[in-house]
PDB file of N, CA and C in Angstrom:
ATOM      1  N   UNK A   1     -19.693  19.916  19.149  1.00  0.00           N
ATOM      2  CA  UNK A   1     -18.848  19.050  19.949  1.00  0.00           C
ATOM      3  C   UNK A   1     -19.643  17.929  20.603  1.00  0.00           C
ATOM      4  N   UNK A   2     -21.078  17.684  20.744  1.00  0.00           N
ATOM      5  CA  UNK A   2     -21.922  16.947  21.265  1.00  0.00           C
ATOM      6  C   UNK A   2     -21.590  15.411  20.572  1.00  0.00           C
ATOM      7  N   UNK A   3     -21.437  15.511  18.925  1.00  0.00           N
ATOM      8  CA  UNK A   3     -21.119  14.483  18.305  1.00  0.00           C
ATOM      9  C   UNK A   3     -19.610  13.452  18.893  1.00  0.00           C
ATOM     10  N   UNK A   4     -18.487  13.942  19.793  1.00  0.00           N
ATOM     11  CA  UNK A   4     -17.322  13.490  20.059  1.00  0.00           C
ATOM     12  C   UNK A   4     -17.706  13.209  21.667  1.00  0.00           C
ATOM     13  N   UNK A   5     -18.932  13.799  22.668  1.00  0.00           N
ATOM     14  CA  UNK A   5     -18.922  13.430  23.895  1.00  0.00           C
ATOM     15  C   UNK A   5     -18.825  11.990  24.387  1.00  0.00           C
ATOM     16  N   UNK A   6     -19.151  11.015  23.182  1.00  0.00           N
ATOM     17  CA  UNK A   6     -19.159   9.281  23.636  1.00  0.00           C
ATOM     18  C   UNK A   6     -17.536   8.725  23.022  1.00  0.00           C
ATOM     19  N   UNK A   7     -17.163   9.587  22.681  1.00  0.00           N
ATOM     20  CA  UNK A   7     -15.846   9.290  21.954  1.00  0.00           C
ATOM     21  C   UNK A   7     -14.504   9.721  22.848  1.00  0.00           C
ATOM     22  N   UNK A   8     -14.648   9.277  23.753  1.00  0.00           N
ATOM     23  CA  UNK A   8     -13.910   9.978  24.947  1.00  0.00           C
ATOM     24  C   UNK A   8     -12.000   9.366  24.754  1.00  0.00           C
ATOM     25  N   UNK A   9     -12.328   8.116  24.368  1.00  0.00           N
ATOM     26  CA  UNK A   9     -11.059   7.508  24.484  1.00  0.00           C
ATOM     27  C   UNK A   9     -10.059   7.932  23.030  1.00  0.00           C
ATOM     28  N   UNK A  10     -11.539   8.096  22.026  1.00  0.00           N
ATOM     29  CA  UNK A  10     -10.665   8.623  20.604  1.00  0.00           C
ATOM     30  C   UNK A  10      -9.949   9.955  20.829  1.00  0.00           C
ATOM     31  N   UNK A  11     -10.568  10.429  21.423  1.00  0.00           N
ATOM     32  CA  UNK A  11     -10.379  12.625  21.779  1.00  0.00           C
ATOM     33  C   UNK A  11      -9.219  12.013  22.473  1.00  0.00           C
ATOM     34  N   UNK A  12      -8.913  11.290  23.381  1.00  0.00           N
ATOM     35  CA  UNK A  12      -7.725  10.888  23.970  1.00  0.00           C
ATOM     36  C   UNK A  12      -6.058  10.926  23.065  1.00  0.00           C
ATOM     37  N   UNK A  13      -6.705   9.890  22.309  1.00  0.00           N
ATOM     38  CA  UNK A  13      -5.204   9.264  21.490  1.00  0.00           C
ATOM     39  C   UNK A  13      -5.456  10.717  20.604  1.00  0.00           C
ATOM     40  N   UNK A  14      -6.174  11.446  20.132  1.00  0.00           N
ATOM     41  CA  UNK A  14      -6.171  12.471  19.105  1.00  0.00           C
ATOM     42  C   UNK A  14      -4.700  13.450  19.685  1.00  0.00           C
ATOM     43  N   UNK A  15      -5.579  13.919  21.379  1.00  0.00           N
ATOM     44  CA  UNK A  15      -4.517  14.875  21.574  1.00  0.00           C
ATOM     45  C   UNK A  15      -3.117  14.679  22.132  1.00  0.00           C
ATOM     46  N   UNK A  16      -3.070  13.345  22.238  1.00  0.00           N
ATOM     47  CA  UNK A  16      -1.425  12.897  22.692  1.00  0.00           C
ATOM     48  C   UNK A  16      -0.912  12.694  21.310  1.00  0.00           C
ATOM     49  N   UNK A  17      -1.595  12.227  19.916  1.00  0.00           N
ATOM     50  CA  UNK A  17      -0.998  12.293  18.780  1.00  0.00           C
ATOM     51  C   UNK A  17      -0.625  13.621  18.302  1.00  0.00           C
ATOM     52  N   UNK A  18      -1.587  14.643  18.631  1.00  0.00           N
ATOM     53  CA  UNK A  18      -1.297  16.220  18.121  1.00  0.00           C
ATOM     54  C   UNK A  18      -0.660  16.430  19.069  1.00  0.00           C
ATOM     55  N   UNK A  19      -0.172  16.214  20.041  1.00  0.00           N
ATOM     56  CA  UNK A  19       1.590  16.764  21.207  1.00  0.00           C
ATOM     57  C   UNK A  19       2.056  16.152  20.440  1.00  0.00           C
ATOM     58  N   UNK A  20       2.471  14.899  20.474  1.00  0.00           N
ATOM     59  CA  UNK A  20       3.751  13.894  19.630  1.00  0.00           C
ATOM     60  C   UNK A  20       3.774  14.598  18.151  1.00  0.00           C
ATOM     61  N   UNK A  21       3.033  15.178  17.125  1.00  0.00           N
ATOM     62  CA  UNK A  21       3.408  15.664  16.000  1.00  0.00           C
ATOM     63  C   UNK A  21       3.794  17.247  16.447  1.00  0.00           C
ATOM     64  N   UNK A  22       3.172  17.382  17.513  1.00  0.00           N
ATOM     65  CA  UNK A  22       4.075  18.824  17.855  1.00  0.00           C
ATOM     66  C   UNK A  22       5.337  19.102  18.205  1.00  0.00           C
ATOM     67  N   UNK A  23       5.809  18.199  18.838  1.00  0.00           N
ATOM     68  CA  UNK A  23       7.185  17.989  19.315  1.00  0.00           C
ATOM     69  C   UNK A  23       8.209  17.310  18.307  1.00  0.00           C
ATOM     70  N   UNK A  24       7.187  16.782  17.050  1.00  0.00           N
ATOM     71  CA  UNK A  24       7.908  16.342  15.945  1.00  0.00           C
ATOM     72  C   UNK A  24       8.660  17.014  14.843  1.00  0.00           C
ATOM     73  N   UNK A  25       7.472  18.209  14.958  1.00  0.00           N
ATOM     74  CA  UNK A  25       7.531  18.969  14.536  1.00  0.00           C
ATOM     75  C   UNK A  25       8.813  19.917  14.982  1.00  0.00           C
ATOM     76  N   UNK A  26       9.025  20.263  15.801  1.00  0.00           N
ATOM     77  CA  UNK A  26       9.658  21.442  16.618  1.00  0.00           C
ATOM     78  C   UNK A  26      11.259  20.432  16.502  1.00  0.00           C
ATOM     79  N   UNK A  27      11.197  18.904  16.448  1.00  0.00           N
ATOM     80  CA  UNK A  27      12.502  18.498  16.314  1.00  0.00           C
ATOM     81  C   UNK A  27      13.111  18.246  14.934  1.00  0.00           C
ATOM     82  N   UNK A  28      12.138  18.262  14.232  1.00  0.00           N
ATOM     83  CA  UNK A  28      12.719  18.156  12.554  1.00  0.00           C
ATOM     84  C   UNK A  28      13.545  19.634  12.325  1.00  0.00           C
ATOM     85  N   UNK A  29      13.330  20.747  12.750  1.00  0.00           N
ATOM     86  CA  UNK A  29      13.937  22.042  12.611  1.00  0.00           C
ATOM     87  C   UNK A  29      15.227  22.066  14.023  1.00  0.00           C
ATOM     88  N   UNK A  30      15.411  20.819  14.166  1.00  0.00           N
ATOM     89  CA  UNK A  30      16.508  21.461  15.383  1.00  0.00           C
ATOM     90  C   UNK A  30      17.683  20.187  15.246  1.00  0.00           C
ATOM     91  N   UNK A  31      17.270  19.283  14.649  1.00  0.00           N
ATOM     92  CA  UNK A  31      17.702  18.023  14.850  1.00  0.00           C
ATOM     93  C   UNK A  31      19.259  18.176  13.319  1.00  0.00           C
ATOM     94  N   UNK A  32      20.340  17.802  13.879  1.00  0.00           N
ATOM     95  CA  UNK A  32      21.708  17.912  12.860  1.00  0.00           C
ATOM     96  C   UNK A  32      22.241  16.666  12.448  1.00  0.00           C
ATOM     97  N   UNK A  33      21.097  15.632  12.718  1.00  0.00           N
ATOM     98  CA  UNK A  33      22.279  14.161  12.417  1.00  0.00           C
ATOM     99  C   UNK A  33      20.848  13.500  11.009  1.00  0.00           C
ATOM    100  N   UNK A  34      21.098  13.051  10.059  1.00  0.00           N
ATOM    101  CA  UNK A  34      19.985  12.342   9.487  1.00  0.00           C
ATOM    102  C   UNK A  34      19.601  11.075   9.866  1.00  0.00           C
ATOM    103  N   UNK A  35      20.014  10.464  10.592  1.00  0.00           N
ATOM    104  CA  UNK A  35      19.625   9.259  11.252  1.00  0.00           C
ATOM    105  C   UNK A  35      18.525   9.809  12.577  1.00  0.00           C
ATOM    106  N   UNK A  36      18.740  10.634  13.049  1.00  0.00           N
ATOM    107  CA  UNK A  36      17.797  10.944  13.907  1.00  0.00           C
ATOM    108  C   UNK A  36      16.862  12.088  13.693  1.00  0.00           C
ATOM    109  N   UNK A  37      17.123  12.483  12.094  1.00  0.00           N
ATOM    110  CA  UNK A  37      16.031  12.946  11.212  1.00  0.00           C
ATOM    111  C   UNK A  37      15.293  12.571  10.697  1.00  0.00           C
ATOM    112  N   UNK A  38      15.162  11.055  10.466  1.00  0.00           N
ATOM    113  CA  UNK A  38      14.403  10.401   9.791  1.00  0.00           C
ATOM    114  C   UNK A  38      13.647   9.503  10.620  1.00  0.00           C
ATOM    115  N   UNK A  39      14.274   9.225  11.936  1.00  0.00           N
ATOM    116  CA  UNK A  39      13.891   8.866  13.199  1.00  0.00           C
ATOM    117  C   UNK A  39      12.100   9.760  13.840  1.00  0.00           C
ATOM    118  N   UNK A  40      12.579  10.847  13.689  1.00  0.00           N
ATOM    119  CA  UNK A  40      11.761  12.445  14.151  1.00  0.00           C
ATOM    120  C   UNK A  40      10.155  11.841  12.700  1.00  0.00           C
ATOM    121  N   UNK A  41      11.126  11.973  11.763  1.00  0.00           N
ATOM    122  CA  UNK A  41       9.811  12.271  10.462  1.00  0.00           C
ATOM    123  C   UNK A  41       9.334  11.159  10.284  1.00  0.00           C
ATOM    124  N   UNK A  42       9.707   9.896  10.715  1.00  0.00           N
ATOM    125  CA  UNK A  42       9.264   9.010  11.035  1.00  0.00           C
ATOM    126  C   UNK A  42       7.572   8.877  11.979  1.00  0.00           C
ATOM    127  N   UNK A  43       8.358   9.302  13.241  1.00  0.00           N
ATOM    128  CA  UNK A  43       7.273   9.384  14.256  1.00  0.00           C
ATOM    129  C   UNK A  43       6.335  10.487  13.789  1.00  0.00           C
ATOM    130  N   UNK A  44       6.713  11.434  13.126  1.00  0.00           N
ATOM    131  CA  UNK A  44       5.714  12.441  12.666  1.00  0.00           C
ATOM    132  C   UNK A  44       4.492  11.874  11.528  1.00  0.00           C
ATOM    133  N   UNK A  45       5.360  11.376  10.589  1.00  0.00           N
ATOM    134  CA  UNK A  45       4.143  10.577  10.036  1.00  0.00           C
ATOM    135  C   UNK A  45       2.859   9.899  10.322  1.00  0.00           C
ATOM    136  N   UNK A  46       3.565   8.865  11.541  1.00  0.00           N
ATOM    137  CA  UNK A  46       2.875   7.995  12.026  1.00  0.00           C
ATOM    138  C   UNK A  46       1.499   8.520  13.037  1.00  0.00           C
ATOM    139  N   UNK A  47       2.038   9.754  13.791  1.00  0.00           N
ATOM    140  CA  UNK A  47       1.250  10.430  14.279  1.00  0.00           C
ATOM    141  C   UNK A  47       0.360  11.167  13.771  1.00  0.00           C
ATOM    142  N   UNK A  48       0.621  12.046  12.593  1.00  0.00           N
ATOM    143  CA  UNK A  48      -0.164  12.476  11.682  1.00  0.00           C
ATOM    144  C   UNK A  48      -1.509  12.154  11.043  1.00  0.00           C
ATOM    145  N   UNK A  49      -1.134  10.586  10.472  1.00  0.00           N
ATOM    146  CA  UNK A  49      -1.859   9.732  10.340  1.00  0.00           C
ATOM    147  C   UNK A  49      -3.028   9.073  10.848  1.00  0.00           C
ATOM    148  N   UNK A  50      -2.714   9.476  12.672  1.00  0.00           N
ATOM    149  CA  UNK A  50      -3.693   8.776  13.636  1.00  0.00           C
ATOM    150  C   UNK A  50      -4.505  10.184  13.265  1.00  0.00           C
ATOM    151  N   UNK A  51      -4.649  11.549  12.937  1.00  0.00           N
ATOM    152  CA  UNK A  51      -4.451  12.386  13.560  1.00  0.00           C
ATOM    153  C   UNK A  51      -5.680  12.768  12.393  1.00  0.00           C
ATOM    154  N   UNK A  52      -5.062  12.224  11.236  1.00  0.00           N
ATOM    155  CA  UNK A  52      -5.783  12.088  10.097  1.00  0.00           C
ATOM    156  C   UNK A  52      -6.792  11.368  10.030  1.00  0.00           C
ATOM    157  N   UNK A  53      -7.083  10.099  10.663  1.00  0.00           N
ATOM    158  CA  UNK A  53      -7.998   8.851  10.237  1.00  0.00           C
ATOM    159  C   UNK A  53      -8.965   9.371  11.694  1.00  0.00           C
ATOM    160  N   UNK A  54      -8.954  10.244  12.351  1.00  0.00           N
ATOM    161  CA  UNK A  54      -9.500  10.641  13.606  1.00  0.00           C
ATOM    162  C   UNK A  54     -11.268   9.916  13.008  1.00  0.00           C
ATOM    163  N   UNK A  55     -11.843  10.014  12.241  1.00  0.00           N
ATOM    164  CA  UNK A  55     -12.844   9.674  12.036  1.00  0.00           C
ATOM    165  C   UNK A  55     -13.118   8.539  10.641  1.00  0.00           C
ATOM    166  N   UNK A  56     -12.598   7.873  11.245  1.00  0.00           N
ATOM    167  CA  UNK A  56     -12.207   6.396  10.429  1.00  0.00           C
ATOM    168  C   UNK A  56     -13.196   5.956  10.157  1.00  0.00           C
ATOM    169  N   UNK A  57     -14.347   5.898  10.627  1.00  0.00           N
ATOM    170  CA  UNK A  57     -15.457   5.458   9.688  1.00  0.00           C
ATOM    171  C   UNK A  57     -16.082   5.826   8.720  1.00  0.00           C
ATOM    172  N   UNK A  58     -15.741   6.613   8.127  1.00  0.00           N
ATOM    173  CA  UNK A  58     -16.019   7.668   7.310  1.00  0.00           C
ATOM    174  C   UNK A  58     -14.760   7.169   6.062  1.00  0.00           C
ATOM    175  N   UNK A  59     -15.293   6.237   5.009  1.00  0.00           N
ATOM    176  CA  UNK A  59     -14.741   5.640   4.056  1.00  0.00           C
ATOM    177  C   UNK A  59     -13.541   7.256   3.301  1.00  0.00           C
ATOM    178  N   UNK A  60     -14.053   8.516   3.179  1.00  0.00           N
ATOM    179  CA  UNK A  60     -13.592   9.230   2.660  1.00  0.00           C
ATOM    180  C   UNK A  60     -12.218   9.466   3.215  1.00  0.00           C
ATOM    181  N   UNK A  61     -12.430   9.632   4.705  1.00  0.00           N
ATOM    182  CA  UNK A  61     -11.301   9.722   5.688  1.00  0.00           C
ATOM    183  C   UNK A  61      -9.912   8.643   5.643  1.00  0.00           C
ATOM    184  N   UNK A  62     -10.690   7.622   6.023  1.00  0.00           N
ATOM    185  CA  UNK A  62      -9.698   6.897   6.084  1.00  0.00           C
ATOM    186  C   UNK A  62      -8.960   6.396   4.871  1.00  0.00           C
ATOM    187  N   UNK A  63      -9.596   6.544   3.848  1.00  0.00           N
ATOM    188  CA  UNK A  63      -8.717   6.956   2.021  1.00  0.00           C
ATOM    189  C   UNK A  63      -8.100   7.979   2.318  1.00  0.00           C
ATOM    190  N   UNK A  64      -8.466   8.619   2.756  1.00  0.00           N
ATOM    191  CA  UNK A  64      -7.220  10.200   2.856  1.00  0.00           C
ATOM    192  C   UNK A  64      -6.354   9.945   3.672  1.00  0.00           C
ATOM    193  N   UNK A  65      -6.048   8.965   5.062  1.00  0.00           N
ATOM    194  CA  UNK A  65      -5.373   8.408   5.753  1.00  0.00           C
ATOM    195  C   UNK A  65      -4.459   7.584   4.919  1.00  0.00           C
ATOM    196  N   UNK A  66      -4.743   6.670   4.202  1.00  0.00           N
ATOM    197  CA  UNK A  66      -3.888   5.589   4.249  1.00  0.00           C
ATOM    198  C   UNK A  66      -3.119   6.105   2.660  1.00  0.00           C
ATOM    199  N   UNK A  67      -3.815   7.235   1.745  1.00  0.00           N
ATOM    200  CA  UNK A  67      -2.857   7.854   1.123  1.00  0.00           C
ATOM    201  C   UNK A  67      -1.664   8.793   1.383  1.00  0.00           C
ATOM    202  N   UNK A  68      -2.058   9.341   2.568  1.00  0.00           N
ATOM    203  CA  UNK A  68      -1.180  10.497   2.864  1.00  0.00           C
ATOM    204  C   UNK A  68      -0.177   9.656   3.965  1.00  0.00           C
ATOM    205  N   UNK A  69       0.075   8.355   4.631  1.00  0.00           N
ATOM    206  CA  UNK A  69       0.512   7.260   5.147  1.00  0.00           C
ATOM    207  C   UNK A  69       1.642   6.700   3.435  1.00  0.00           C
ATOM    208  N   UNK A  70       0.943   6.301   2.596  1.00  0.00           N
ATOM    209  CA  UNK A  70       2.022   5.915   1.504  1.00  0.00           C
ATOM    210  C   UNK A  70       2.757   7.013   1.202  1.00  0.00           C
ATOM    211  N   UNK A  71       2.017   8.348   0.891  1.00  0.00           N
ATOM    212  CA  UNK A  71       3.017   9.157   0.066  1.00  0.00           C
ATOM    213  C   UNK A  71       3.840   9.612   1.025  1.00  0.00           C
ATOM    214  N   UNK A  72       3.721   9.701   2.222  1.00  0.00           N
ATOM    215  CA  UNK A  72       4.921  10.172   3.602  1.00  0.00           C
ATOM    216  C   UNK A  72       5.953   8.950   3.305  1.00  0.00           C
ATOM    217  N   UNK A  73       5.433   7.542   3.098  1.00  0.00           N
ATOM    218  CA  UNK A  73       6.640   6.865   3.024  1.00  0.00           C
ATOM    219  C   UNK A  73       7.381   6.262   1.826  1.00  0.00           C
ATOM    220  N   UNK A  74       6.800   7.043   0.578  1.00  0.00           N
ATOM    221  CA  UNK A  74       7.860   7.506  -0.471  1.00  0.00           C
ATOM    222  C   UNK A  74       8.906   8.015  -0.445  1.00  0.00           C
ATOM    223  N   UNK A  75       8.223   9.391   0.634  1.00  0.00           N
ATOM    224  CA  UNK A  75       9.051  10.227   0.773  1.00  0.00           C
ATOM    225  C   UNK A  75      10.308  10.132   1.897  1.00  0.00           C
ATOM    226  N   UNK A  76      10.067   9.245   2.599  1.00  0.00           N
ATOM    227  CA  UNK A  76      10.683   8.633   3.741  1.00  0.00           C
ATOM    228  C   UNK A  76      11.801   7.603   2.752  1.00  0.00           C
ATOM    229  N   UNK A  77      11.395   6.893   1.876  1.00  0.00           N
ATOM    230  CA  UNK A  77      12.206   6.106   1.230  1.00  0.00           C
ATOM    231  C   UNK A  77      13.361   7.255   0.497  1.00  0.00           C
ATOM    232  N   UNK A  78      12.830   8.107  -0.318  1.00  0.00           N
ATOM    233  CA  UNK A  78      13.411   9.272  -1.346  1.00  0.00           C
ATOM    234  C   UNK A  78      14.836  10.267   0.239  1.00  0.00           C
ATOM    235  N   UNK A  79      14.507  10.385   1.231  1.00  0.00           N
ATOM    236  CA  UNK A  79      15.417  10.836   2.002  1.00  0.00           C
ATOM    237  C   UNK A  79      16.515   9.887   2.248  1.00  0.00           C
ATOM    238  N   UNK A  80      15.862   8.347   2.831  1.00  0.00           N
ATOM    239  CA  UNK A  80      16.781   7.640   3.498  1.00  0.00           C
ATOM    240  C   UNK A  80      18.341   6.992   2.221  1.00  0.00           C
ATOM    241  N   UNK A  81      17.665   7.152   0.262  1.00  0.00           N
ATOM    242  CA  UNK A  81      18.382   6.823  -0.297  1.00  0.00           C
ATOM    243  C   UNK A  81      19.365   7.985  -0.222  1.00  0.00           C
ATOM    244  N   UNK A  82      18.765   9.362  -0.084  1.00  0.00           N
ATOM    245  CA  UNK A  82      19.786  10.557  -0.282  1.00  0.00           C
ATOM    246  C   UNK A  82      20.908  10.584   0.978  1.00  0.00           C
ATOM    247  N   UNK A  83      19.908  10.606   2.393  1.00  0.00           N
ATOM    248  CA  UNK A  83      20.910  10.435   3.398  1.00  0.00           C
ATOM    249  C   UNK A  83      22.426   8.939   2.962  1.00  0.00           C
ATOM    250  N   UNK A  84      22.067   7.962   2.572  1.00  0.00           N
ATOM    251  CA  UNK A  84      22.619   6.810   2.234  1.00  0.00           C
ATOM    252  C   UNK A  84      23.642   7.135   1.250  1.00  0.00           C
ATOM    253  N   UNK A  85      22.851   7.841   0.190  1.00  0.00           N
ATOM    254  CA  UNK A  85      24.314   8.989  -0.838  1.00  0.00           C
ATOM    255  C   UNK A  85      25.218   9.384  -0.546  1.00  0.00           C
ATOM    256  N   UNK A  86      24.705  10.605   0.415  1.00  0.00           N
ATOM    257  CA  UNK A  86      25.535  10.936   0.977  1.00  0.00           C
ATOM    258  C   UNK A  86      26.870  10.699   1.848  1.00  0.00           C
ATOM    259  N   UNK A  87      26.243  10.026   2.844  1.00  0.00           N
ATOM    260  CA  UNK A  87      27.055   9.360   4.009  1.00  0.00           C
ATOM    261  C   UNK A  87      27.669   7.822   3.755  1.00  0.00           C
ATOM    262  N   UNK A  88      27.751   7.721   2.445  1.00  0.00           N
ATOM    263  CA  UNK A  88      28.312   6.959   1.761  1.00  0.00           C
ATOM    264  C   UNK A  88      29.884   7.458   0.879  1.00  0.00           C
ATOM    265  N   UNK A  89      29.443   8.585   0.504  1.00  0.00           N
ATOM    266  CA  UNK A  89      30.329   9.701   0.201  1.00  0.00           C
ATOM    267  C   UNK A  89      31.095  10.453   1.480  1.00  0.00           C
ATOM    268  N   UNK A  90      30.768  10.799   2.514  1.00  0.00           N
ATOM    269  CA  UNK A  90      31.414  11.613   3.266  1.00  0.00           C
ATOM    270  C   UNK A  90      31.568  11.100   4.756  1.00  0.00           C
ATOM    271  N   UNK A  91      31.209   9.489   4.811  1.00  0.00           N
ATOM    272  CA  UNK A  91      31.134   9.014   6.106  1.00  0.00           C
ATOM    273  C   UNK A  91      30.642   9.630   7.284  1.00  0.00           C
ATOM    274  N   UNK A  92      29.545  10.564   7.228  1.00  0.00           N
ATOM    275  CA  UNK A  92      29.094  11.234   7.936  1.00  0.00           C
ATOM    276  C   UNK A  92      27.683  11.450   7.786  1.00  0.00           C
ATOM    277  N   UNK A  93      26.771  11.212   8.947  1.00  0.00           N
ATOM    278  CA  UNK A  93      25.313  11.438   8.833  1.00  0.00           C
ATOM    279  C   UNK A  93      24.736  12.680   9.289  1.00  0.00           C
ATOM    280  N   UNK A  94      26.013  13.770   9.865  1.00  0.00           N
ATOM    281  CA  UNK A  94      25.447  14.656   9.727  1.00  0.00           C
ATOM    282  C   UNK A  94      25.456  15.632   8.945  1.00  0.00           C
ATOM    283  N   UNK A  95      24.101  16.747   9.046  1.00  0.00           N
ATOM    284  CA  UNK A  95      23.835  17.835   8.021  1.00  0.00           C
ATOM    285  C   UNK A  95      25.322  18.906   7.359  1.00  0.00           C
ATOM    286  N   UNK A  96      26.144  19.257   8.503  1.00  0.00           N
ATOM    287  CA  UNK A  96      26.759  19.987   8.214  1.00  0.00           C
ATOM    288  C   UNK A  96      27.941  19.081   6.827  1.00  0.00           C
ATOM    289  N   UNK A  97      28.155  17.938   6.904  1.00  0.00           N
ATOM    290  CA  UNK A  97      28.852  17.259   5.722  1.00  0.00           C
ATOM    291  C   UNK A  97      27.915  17.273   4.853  1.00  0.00           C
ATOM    292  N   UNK A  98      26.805  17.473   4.914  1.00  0.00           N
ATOM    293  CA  UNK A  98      25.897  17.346   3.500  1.00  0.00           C
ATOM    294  C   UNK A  98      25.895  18.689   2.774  1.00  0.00           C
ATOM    295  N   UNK A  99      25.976  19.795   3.546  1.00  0.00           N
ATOM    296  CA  UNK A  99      26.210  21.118   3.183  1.00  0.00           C
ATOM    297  C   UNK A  99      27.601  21.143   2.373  1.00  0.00           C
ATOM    298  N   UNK A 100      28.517  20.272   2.862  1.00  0.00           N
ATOM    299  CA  UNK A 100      30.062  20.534   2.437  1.00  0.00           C
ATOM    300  C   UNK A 100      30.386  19.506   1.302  1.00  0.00           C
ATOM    301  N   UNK A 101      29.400  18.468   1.061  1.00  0.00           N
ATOM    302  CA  UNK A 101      29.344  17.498  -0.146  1.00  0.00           C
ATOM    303  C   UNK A 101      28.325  18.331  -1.253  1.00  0.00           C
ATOM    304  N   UNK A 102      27.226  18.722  -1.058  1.00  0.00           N
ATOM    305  CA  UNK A 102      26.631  19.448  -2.156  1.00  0.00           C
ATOM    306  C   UNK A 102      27.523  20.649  -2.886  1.00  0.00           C
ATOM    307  N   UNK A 103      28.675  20.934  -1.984  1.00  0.00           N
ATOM    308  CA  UNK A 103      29.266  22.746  -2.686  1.00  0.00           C
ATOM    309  C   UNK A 103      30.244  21.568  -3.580  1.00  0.00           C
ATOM    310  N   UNK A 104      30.584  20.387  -4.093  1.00  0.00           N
ATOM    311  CA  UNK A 104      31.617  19.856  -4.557  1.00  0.00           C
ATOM    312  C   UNK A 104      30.922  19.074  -5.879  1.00  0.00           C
ATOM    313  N   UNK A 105      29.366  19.003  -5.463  1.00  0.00           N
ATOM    314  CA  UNK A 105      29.201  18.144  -6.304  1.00  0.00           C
ATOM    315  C   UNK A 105      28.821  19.176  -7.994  1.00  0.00           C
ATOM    316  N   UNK A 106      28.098  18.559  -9.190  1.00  0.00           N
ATOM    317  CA  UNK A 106      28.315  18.879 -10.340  1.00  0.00           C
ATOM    318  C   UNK A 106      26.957  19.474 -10.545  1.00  0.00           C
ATOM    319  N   UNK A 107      27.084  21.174 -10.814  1.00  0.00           N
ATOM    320  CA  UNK A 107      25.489  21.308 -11.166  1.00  0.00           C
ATOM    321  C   UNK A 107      24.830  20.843 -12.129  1.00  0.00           C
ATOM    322  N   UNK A 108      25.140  20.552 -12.752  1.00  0.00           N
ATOM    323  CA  UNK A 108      24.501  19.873 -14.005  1.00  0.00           C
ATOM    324  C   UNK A 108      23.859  18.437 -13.451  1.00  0.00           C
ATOM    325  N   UNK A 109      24.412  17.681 -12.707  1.00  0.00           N
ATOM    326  CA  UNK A 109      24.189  16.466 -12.156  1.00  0.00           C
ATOM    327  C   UNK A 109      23.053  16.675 -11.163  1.00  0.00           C
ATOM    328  N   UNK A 110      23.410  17.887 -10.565  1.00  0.00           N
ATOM    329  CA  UNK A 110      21.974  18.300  -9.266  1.00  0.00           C
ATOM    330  C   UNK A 110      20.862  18.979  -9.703  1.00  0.00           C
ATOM    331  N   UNK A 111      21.107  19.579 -11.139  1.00  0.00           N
ATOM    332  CA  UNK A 111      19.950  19.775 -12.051  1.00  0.00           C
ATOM    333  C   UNK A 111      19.146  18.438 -12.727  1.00  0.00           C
ATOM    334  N   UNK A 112      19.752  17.377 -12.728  1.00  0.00           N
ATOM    335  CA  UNK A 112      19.000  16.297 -13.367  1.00  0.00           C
ATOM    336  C   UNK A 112      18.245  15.510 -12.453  1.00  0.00           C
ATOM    337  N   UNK A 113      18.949  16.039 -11.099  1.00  0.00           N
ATOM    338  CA  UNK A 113      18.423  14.824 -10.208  1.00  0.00           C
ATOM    339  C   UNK A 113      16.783  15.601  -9.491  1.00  0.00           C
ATOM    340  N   UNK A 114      17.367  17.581  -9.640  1.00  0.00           N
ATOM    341  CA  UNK A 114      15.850  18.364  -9.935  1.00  0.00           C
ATOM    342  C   UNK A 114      14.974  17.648 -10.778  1.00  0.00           C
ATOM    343  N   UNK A 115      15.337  17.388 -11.649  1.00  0.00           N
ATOM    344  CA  UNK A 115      14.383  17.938 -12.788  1.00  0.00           C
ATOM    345  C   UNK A 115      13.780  16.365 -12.874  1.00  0.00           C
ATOM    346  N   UNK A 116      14.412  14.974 -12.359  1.00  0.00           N
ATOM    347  CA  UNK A 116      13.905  13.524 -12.222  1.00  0.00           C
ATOM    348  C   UNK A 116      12.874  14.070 -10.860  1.00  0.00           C
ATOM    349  N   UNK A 117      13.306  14.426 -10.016  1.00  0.00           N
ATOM    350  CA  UNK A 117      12.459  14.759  -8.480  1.00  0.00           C
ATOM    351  C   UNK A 117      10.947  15.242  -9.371  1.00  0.00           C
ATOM    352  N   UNK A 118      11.311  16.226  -9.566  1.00  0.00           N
ATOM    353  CA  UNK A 118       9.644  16.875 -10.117  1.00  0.00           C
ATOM    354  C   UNK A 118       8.701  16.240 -11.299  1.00  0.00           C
ATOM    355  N   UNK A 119       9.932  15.414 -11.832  1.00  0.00           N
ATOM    356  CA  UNK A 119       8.985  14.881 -13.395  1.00  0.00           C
ATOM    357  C   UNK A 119       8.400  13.659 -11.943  1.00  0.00           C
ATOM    358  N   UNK A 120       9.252  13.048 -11.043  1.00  0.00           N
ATOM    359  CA  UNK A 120       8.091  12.208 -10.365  1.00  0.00           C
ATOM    360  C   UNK A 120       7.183  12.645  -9.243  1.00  0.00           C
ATOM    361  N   UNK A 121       7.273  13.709  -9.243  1.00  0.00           N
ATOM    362  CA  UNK A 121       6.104  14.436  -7.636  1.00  0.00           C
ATOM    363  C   UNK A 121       5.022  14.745  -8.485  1.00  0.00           C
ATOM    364  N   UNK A 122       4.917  14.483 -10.076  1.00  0.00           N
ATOM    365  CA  UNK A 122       3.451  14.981 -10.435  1.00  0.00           C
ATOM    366  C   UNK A 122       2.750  14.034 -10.581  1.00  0.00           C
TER     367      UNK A 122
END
């Protein structure tokens, strides 16, 4: 820990970023509307990130930062089109209409949109 004693202000933003992804955390599992789900995973990212690059000078690090920063906001893009599906379909942004639009829709159709998801996560 001798190496972080001049680093006083970084240890700072570290542990108000690890509360803010904690509480991000704890609201992505509680939260029922997708607008203020994506709101939550939003800020979680962003925090993550600081949380990640903690030792930014370190060329290795901050490549592992600013990848795991894009692929969060792939994935941020890949929700906000589904939330947009949805609540396009059922005028409603929250979860419980998404539960009641998936029992209607076509398995065959939610098998393709599987099987596109995974041919692109590799």
């Amino acid at each position: 820990m001798k190496c972080y004693e001049n680093k006083s202000g970084m240890i700072k933003i570290h542990f108000v970023s690890l509360i803010v992804n904690h509480f991000c955390l704890i609201g992505i599992f509680c939260i029922q509307n997708s607008l203020a789900f994506l709101y939550i995973w939003e800020m979680m990212a962003l925090s993550t990130f600081i949380l990640v690059i903690f030792e930014y000078k370190k060329p290795e690090t901050l490549k592992a930062g600013i990848n795991f920063l894009i692929q969060s906001h792939v994935c941020i893009l890949f929700l906000t089109v589904g939330f947009i599906w949805v609540s396009a379909r059922t005028n409603s942004y929250d979860f419980n209409t998404i539960r009641q639009y998936c029992a209607f829709v076509n398995p065959a159709l939610a098998c393709c949109f599987l099987f596109v998801f995974l041919l692109v996560s590799q």
